[in-house]
PDB file of N, CA and C in Angstrom:
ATOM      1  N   UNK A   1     101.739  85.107 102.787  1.00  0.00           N
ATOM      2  CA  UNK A   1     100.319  85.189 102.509  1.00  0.00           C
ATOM      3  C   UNK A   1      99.655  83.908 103.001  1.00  0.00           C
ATOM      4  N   UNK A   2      98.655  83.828 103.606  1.00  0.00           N
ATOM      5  CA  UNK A   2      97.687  83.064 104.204  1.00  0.00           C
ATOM      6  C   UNK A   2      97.060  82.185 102.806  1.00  0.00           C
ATOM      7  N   UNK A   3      96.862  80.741 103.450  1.00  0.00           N
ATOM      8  CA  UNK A   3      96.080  80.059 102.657  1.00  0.00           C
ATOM      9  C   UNK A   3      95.076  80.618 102.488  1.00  0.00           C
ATOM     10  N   UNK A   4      94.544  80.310 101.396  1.00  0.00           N
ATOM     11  CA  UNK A   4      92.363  80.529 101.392  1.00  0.00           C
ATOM     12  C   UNK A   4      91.934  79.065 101.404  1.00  0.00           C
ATOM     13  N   UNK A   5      91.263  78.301 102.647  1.00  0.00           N
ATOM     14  CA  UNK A   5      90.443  77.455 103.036  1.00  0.00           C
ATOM     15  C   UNK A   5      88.910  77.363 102.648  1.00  0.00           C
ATOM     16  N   UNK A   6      88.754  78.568 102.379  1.00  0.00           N
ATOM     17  CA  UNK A   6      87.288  78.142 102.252  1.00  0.00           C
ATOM     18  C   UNK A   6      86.953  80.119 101.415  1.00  0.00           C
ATOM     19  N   UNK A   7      86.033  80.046 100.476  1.00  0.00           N
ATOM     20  CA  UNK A   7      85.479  81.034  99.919  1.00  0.00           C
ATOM     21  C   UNK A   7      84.318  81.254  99.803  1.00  0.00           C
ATOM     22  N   UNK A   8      83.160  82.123 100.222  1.00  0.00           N
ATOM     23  CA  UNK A   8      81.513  82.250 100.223  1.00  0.00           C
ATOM     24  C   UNK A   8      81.693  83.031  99.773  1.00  0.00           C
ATOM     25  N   UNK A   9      80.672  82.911  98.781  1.00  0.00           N
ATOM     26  CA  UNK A   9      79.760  83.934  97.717  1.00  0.00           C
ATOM     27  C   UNK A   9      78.237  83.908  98.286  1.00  0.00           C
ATOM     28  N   UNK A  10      78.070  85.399  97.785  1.00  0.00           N
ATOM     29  CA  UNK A  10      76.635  85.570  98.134  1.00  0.00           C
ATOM     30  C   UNK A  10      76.075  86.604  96.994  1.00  0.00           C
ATOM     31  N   UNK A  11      75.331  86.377  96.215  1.00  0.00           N
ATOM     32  CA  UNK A  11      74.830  87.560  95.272  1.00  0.00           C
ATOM     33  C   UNK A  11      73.365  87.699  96.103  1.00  0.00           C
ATOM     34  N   UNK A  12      73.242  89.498  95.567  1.00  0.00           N
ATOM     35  CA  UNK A  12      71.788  89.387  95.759  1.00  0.00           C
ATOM     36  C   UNK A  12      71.191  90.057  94.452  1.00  0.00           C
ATOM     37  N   UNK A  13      70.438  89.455  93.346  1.00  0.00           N
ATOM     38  CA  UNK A  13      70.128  89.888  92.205  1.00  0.00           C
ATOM     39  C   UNK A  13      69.283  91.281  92.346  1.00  0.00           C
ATOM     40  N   UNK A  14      68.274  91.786  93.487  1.00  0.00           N
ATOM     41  CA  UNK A  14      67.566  92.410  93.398  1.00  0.00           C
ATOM     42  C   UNK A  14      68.428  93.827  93.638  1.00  0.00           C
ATOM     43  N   UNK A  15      69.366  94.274  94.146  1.00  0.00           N
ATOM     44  CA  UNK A  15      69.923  94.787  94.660  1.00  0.00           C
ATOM     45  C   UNK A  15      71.885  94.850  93.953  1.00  0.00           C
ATOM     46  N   UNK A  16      71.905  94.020  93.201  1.00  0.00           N
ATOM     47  CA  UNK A  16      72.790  93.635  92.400  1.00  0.00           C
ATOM     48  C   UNK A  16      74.314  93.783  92.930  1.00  0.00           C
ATOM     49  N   UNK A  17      74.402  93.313  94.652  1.00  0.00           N
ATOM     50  CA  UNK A  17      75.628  93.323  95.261  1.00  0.00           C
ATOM     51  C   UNK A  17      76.188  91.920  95.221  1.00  0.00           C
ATOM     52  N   UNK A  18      77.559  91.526  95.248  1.00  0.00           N
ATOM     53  CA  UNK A  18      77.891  90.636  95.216  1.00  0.00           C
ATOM     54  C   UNK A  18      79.006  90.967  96.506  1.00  0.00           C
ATOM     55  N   UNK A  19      78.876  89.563  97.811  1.00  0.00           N
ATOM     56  CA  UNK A  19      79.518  89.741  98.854  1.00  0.00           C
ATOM     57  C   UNK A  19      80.472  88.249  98.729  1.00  0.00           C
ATOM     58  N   UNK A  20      81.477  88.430  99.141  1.00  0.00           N
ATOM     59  CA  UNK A  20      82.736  87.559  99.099  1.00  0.00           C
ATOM     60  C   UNK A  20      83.360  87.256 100.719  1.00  0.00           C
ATOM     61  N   UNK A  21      83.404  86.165 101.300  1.00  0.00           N
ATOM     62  CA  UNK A  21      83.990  86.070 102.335  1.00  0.00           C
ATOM     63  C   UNK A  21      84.858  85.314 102.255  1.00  0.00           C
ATOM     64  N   UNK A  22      86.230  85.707 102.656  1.00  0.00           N
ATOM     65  CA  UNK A  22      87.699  84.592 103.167  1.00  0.00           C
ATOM     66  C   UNK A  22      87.590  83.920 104.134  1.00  0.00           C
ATOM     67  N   UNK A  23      87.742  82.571 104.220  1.00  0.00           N
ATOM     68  CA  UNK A  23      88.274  81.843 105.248  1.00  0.00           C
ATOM     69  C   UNK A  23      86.964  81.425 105.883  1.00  0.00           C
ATOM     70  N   UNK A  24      86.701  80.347 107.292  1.00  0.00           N
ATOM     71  CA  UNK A  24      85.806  79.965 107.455  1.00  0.00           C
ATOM     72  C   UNK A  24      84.374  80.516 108.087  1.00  0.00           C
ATOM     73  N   UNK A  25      84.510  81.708 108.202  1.00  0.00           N
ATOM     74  CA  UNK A  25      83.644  82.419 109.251  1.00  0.00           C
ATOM     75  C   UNK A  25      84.081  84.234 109.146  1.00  0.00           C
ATOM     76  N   UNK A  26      82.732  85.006 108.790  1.00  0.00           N
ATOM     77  CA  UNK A  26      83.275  86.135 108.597  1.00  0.00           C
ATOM     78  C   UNK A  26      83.502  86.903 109.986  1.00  0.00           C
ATOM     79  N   UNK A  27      84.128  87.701 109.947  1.00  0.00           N
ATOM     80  CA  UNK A  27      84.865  88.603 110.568  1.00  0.00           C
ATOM     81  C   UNK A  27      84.509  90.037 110.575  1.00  0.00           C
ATOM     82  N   UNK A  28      84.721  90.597 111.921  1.00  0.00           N
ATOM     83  CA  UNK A  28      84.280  91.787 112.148  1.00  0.00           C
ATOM     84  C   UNK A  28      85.183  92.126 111.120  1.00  0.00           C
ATOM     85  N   UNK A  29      85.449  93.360 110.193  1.00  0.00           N
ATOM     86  CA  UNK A  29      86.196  93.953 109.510  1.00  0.00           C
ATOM     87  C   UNK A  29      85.826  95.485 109.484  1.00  0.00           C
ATOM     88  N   UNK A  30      86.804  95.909 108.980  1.00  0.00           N
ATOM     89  CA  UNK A  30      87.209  97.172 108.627  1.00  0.00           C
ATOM     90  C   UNK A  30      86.834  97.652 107.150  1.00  0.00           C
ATOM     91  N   UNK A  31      86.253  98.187 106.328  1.00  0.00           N
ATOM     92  CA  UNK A  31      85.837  98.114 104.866  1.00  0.00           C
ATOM     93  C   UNK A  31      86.302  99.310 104.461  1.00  0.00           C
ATOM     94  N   UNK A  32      87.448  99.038 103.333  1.00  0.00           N
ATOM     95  CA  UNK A  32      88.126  99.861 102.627  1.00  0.00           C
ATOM     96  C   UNK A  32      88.238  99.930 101.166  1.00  0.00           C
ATOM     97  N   UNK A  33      87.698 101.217 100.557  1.00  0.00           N
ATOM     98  CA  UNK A  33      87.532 100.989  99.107  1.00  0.00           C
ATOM     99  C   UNK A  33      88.537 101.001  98.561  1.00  0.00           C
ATOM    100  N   UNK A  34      88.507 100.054  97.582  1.00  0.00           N
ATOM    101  CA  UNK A  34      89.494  99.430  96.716  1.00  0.00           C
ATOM    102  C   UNK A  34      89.563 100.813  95.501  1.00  0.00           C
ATOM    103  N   UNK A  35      87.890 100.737  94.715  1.00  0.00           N
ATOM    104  CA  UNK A  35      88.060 101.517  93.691  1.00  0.00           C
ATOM    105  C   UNK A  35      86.361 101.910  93.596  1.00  0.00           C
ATOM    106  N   UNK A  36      85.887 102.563  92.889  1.00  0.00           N
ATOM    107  CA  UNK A  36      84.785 102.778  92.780  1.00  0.00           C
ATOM    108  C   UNK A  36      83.601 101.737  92.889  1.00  0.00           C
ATOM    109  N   UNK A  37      82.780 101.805  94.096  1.00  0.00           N
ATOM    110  CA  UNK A  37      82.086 100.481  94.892  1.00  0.00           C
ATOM    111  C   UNK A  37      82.327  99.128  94.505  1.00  0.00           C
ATOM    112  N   UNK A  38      83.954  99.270  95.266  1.00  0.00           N
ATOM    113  CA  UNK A  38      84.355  97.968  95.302  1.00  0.00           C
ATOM    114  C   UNK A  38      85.458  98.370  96.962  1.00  0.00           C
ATOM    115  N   UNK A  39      84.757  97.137  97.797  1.00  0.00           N
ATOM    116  CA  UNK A  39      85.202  97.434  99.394  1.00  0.00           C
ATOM    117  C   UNK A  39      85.766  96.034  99.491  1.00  0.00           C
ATOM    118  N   UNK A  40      86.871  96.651 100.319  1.00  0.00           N
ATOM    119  CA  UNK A  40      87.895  95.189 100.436  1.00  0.00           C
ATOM    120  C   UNK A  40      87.624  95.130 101.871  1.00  0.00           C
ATOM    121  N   UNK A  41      87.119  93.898 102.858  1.00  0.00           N
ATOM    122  CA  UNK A  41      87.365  93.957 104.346  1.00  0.00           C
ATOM    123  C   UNK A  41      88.469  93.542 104.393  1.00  0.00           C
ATOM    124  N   UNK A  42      89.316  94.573 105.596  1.00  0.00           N
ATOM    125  CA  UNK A  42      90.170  94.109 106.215  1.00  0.00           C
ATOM    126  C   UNK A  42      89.859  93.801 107.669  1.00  0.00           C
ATOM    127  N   UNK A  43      90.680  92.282 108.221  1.00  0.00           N
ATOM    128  CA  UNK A  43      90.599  92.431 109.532  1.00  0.00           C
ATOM    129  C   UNK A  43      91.629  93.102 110.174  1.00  0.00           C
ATOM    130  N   UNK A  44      90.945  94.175 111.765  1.00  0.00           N
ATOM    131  CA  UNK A  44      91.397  95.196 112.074  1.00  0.00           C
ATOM    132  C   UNK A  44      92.308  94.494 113.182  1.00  0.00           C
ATOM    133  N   UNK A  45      92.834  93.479 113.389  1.00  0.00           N
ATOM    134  CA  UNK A  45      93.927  93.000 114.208  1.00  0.00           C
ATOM    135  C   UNK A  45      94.892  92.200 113.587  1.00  0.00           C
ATOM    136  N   UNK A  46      94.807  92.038 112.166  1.00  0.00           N
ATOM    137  CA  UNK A  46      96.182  91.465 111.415  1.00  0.00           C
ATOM    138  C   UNK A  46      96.394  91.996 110.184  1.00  0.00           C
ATOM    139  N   UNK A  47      95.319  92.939 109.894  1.00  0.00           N
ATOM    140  CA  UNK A  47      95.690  93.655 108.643  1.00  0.00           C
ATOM    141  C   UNK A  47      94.968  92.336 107.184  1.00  0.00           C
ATOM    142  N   UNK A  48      94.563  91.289 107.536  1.00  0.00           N
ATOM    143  CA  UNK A  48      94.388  89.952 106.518  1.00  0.00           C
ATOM    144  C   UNK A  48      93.293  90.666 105.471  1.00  0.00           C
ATOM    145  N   UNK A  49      92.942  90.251 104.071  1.00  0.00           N
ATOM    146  CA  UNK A  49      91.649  90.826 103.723  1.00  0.00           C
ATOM    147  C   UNK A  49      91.326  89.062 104.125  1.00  0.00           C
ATOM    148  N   UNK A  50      89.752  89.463 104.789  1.00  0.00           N
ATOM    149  CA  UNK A  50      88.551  88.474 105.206  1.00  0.00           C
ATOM    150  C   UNK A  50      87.090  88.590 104.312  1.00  0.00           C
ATOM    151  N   UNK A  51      87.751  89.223 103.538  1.00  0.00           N
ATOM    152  CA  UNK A  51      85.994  89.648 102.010  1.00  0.00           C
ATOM    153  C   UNK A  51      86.333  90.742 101.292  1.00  0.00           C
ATOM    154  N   UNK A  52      85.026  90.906 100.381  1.00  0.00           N
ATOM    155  CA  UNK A  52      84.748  91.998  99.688  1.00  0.00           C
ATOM    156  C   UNK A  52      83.534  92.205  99.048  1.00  0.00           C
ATOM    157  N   UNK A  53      83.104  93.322  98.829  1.00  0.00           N
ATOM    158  CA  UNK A  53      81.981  94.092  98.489  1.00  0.00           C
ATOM    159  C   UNK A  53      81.712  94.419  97.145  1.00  0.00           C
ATOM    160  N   UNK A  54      81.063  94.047  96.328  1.00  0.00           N
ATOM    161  CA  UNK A  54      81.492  94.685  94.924  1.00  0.00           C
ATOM    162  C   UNK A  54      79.704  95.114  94.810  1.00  0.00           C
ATOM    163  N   UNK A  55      79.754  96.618  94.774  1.00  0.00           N
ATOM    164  CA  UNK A  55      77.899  97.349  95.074  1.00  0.00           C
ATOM    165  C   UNK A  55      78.152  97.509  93.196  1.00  0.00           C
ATOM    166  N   UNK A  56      76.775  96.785  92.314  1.00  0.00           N
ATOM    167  CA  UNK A  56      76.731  97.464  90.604  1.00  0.00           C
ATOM    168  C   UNK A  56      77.701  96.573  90.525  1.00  0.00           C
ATOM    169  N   UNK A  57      77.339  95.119  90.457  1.00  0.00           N
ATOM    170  CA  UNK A  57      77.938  93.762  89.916  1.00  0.00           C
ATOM    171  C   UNK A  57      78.023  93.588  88.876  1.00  0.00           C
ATOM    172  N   UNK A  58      76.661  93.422  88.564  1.00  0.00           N
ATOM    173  CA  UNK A  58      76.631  93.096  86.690  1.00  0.00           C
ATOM    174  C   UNK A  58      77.425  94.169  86.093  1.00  0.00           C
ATOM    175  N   UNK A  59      77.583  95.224  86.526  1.00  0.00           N
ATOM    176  CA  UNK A  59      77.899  96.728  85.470  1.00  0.00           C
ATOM    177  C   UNK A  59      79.581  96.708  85.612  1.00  0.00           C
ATOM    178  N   UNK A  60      79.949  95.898  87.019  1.00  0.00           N
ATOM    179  CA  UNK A  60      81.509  96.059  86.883  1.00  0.00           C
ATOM    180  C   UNK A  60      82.124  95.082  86.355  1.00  0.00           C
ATOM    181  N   UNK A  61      81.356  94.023  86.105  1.00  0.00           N
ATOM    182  CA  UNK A  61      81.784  92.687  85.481  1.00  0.00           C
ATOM    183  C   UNK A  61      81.657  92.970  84.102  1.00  0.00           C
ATOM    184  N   UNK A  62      80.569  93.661  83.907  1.00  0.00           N
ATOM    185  CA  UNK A  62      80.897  93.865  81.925  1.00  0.00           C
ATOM    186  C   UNK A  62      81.629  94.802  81.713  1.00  0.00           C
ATOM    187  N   UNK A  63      81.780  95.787  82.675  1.00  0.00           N
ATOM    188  CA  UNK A  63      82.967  96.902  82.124  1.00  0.00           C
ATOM    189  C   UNK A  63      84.209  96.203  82.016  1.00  0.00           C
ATOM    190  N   UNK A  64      84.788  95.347  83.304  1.00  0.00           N
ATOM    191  CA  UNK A  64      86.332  94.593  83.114  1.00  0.00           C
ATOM    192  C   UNK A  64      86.255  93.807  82.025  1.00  0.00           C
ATOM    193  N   UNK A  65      84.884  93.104  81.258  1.00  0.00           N
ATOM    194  CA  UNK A  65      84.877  91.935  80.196  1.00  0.00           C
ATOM    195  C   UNK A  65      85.668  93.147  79.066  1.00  0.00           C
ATOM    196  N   UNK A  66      84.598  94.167  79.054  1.00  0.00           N
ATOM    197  CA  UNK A  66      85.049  94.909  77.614  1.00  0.00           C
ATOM    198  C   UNK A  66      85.976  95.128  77.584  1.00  0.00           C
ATOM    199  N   UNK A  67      86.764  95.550  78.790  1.00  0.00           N
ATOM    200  CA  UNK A  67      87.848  96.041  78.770  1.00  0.00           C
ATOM    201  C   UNK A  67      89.097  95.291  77.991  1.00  0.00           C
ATOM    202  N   UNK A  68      88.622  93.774  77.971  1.00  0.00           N
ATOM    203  CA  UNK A  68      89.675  92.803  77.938  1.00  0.00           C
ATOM    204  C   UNK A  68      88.921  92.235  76.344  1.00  0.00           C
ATOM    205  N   UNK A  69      88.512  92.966  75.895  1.00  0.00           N
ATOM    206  CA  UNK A  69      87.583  92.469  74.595  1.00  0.00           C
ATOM    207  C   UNK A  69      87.065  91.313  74.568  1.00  0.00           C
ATOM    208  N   UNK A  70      86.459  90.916  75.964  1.00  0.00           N
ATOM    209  CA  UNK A  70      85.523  89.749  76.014  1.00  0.00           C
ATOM    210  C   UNK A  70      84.102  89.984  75.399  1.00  0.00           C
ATOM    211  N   UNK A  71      83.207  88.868  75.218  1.00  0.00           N
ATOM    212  CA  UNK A  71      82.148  89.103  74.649  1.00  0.00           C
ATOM    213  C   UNK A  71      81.101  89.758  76.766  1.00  0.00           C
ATOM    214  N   UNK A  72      80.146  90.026  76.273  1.00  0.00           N
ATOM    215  CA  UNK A  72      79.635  90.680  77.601  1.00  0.00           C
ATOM    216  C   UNK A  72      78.035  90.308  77.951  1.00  0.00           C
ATOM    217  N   UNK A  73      78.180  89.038  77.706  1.00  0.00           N
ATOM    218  CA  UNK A  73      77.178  88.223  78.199  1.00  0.00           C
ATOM    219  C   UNK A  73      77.354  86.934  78.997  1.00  0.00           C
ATOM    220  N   UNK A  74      76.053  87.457  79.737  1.00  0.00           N
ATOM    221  CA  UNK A  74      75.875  86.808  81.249  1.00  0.00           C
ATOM    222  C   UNK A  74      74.305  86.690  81.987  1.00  0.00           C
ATOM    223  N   UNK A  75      74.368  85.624  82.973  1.00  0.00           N
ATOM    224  CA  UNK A  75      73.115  85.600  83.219  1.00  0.00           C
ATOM    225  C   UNK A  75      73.605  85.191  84.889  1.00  0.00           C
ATOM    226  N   UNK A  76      72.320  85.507  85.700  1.00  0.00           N
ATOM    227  CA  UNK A  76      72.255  84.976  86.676  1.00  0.00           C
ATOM    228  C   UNK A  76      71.469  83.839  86.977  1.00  0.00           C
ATOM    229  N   UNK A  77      71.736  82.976  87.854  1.00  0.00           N
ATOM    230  CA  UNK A  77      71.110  81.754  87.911  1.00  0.00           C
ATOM    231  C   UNK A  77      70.114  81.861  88.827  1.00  0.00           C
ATOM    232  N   UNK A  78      68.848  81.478  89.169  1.00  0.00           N
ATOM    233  CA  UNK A  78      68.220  81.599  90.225  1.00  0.00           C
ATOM    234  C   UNK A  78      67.913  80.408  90.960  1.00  0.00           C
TER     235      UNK A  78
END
């Protein structure tokens, strides 16, 4: 498995996607769903994941909290 050098985040509150990029510079990729709007890029010449997609952020982040009987509060920063 490949180091991770570098990690970008990008939320967009209005729209409530949260985008994830591996390594220093994103990459053409391939986007393959993981699980219900959640897309893993793969790059299509080594198979590496180079990001991911998570579409209904806030809603999948409090479903995994509950899941784990966390409390389910959160805010975004602007």
């Amino acid at each position: 498995m490949a180091k991770i050098n570098k990690l970008t985040l990008g939320y967009d509150p209005k729209s409530d996607i949260l985008e994830v990029t591996i390594g220093p510079k994103a990459h053409k990729a391939v986007s393959v769903e993981k699980e219900d709007e959640v897309f893993l890029r793969i790059h299509p010449g080594t198979g590496e994941l180079v990001g991911m997609t998570i579409l209904g952020f806030r809603h999948y982040l409090a479903d995994k909290l509950s899941r784990k009987g966390k409390p389910v509060e959160f805010s975004v920063a602007r």
